[in-house]
C-alpha atoms as a PDB file:
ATOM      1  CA  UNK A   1      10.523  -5.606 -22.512  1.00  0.00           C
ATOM      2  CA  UNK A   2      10.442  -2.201 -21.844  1.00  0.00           C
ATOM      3  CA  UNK A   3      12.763  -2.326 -18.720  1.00  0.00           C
ATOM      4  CA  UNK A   4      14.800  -4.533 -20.332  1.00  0.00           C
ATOM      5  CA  UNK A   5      14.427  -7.496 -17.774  1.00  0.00           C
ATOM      6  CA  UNK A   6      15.646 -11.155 -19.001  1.00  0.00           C
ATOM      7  CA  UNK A   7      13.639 -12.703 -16.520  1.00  0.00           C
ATOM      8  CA  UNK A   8      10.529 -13.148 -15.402  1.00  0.00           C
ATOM      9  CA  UNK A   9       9.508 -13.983 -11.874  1.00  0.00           C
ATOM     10  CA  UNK A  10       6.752 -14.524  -9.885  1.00  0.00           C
ATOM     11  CA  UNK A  11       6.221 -11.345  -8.689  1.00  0.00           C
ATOM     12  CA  UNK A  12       6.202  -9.905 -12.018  1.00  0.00           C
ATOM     13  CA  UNK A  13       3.158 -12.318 -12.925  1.00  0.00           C
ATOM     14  CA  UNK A  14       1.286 -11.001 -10.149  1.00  0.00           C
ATOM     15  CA  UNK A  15       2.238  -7.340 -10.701  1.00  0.00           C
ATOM     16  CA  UNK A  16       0.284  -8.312 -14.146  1.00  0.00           C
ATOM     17  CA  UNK A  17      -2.824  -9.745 -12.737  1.00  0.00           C
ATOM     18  CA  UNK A  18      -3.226  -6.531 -10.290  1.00  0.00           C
ATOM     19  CA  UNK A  19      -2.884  -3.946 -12.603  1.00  0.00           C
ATOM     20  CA  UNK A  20      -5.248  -6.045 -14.928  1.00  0.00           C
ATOM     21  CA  UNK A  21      -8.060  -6.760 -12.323  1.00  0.00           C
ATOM     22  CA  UNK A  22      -7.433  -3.274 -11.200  1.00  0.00           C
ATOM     23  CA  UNK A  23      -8.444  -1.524 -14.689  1.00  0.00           C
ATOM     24  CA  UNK A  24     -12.190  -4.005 -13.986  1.00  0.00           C
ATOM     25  CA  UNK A  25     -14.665  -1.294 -12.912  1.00  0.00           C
ATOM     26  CA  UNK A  26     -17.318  -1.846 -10.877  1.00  0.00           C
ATOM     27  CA  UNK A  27     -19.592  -1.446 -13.704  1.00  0.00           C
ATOM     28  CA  UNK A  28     -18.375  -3.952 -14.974  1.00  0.00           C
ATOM     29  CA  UNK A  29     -18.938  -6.121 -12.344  1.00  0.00           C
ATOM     30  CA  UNK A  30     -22.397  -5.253 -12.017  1.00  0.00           C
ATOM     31  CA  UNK A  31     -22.718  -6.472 -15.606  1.00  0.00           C
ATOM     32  CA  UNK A  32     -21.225  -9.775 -14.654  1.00  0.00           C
ATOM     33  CA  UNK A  33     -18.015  -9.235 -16.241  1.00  0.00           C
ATOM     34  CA  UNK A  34     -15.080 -10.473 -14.589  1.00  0.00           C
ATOM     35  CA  UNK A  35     -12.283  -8.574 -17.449  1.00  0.00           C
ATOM     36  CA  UNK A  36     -12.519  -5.076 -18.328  1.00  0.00           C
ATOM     37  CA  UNK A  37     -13.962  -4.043 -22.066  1.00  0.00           C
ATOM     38  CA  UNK A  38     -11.823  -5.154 -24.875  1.00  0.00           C
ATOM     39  CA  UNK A  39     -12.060  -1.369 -26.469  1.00  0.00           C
ATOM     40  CA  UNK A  40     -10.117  -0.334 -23.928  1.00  0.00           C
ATOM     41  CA  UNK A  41      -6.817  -3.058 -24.814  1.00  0.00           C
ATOM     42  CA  UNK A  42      -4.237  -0.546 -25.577  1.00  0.00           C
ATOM     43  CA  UNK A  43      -4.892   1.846 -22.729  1.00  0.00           C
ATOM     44  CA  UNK A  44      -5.040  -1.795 -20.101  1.00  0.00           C
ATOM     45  CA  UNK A  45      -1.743  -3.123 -21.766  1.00  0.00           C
ATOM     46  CA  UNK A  46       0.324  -0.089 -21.080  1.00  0.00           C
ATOM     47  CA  UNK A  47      -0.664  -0.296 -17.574  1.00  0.00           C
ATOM     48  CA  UNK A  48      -0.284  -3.760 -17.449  1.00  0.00           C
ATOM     49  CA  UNK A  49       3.300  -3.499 -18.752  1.00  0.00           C
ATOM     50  CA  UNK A  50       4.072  -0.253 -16.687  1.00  0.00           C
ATOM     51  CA  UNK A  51       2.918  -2.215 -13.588  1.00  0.00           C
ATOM     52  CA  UNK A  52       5.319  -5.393 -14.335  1.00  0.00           C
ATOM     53  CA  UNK A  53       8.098  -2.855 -15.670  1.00  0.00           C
ATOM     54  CA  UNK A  54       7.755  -0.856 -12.249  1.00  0.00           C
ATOM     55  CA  UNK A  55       8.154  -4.468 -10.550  1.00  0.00           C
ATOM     56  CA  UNK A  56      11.213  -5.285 -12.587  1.00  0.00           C
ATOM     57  CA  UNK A  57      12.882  -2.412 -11.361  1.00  0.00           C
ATOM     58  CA  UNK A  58      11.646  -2.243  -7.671  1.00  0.00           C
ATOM     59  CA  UNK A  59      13.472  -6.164  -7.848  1.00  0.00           C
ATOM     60  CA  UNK A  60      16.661  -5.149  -9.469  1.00  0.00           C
ATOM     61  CA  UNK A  61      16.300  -6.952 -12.738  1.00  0.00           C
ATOM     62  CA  UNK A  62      15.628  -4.010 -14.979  1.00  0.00           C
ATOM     63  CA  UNK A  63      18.744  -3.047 -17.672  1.00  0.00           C
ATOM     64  CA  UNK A  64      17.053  -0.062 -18.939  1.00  0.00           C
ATOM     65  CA  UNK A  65      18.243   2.495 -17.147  1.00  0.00           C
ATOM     66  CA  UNK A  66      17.435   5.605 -15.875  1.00  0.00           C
ATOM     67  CA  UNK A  67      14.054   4.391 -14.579  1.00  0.00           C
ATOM     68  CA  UNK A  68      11.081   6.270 -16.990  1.00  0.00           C
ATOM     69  CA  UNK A  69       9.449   8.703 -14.716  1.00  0.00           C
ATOM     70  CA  UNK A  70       6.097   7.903 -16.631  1.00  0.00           C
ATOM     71  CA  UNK A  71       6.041   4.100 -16.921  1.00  0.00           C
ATOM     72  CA  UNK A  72       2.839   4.278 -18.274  1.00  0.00           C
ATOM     73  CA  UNK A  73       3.770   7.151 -21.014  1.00  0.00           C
ATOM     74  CA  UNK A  74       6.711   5.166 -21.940  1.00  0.00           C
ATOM     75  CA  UNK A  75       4.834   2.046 -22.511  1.00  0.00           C
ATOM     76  CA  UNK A  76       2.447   3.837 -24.736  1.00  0.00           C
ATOM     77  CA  UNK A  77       5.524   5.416 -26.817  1.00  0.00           C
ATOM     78  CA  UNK A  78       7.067   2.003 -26.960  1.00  0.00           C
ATOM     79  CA  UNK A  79       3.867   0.138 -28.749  1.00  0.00           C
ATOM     80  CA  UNK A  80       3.010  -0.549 -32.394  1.00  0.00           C
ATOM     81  CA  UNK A  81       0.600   1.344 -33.610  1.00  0.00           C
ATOM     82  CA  UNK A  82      -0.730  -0.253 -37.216  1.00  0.00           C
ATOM     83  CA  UNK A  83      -1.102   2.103 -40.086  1.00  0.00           C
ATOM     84  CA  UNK A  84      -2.783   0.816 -43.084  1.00  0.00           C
ATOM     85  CA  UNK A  85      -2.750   2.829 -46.657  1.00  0.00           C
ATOM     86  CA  UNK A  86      -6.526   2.729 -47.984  1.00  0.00           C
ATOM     87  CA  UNK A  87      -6.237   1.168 -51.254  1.00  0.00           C
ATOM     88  CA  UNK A  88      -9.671   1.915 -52.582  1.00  0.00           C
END
């Protein structure tokens, strides 16, 4: 979404499963654990999305243009944050 790519193709799925199994430390492999720490979701999506967004672009689908220089910043302006009004 955020470089504005209509399709999807293969090498975008695997640009995903890099940049996910690359946020896995090794501590958490020592503990057995084959996905990195759900606390952590927001900071792992942006990179996630940077990674395929960078991927997009490096193929030519990409209709955002000019390129982000941050793909990562951008991703993290681009998400939904939830704000919820205390009603108590």
């Amino acid at each position: 979404i955020i470089s504005g790519a209509i399709r999807v193709r293969d090498e975008m799925l695997l640009a995903a499963s890099e940049a996910l199994a690359a946020r896995v430390s090794q501590e958490n492999y020592d503990k057995g654990l084959i996905y990195p720490p759900f606390s952590n979701i927001r900071q792992i999506s942006a990179h996630i999305a940077a990674n395929v967004a960078a991927k997009a672009y490096e193929l030519g689908l990409a209709s955002h243009l000019p390129r982000p220089k941050d793909l990562v910043k951008y991703a993290e302006s681009c998400m939904y944050s939830p704000g919820y009004r205390n009603y108590r």
